[in-house]
Protein backbone atom coordinates (compact mmCIF):
# COMPACT_ATOMS: atom_id res chain seq x y z
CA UNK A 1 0.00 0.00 0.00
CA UNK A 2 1.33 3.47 -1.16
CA UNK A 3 1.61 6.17 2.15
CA UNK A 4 -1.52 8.97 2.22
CA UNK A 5 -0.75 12.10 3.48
CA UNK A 6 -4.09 13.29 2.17
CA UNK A 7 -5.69 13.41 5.42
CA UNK A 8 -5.27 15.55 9.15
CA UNK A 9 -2.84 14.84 11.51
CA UNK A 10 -4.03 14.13 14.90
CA UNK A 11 -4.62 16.99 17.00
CA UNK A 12 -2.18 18.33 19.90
CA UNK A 13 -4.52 17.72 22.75
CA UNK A 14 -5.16 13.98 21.73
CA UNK A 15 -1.40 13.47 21.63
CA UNK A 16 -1.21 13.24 24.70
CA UNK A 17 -4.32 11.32 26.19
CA UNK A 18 -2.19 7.55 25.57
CA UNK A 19 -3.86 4.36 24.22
CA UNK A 20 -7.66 4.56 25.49
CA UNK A 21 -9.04 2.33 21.92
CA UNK A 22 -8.48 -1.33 20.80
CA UNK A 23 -9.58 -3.97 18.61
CA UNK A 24 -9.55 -6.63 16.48
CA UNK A 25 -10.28 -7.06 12.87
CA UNK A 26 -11.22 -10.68 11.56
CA UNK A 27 -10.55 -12.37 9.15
CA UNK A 28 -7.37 -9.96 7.80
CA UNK A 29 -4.12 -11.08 7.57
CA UNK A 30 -2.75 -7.56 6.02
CA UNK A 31 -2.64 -4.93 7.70
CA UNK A 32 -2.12 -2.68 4.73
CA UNK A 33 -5.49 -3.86 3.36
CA UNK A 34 -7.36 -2.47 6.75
CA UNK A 35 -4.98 0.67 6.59
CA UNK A 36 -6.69 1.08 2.45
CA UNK A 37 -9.97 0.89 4.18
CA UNK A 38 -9.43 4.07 6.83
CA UNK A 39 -7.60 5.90 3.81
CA UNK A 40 -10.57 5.89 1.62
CA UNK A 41 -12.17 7.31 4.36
CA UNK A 42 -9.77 10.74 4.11
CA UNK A 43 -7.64 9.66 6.70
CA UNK A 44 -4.02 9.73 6.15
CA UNK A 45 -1.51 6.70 6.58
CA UNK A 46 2.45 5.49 6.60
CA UNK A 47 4.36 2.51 6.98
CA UNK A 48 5.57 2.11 11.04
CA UNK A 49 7.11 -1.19 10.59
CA UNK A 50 7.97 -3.88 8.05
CA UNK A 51 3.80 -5.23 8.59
CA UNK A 52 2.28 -2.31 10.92
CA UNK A 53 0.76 0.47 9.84
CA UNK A 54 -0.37 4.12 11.75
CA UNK A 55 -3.42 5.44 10.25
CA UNK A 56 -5.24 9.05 11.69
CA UNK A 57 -7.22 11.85 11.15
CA UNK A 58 -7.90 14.64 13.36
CA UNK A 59 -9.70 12.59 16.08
CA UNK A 60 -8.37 9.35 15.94
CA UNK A 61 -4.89 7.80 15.66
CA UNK A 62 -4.79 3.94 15.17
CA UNK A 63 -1.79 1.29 14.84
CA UNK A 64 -2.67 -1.52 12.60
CA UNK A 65 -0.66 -4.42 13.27
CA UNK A 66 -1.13 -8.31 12.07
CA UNK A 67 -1.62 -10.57 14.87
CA UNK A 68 -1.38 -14.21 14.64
CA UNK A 69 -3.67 -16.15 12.25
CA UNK A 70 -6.02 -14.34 10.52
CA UNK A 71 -6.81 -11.44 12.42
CA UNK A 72 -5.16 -7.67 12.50
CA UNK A 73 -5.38 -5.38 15.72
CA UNK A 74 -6.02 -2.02 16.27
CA UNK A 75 -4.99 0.49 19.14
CA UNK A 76 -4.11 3.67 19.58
CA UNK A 77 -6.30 6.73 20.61
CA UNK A 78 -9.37 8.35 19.96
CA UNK A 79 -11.86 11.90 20.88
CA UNK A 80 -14.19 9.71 23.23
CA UNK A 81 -16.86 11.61 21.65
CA UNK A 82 -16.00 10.42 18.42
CA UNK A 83 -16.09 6.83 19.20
CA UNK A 84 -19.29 6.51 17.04
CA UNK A 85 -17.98 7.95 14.09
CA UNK A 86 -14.84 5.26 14.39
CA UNK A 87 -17.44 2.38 14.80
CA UNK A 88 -19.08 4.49 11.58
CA UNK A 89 -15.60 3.97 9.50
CA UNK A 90 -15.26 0.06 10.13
CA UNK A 91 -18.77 -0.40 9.53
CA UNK A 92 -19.40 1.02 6.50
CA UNK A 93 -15.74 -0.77 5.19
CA UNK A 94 -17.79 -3.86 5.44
CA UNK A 95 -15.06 -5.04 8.07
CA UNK A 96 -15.66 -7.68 10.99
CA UNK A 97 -14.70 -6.64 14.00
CA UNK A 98 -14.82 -5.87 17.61
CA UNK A 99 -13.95 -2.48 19.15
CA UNK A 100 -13.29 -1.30 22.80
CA UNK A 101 -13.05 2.23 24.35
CA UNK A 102 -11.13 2.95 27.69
CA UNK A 103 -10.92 5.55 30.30
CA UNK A 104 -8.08 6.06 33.00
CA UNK A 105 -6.65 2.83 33.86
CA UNK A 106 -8.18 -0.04 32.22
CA UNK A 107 -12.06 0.97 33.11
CA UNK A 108 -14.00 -0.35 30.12
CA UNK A 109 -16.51 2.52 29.02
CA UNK A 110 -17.58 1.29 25.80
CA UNK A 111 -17.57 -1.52 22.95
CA UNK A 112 -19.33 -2.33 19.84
CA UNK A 113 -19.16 -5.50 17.04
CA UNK A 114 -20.17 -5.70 13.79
């Protein structure tokens, strides 16, 4: 997959909230295919390792890694507020998947599946 740099960068004051999203994509064993599907969408997206790839827009900012078998994970961080419009992305991709937000240390506040 060819690097985007069509879409935002995350903003400043989500920089520095750490990891509060997470989830699992099924049935994927490329993580530059799921990284296609969130740069269709207008966000932008580079390489971060050999298989792993850092996708993000304004709100959001997502590592997409492979994971054993054929599954690819997701985590990073994301506006709270926006956690619908995330869900929104991966659902209208047509993607599996399972998605969990997080607040302070570990306290589950929301999840969704498609």
């Amino acid at each position: 997959m060819d690097v985007s740099d069509d879409g935002q960068k995350l903003a400043p004051e989500w920089a520095e909230v750490g990891n509060n999203v997470c989830g699992i994509l099924r049935g994927f064993r490329d993580a530059s295919a799921v990284a296609q599907h969130f740069v269709k969408a207008g966000w932008s997206s580079r390489s971060s390792s050999w298989h792993d790839y850092e996708v993000e827009t304004s709100w959001c900012q997502l590592e997409v890694a492979p994971a054993a078998g054929p599954d690819v994970l997701l985590n990073g961080v994301v506006d709270p507020q926006r956690f619908d419009e995330l869900d929104g992305v991966l659902r209208r991709s047509g993607l599996r998947y399972s998605l969990e937000l997080y607040e302070g240390d570990d306290l589950l506040v929301r999840e969704t599946q498609a």
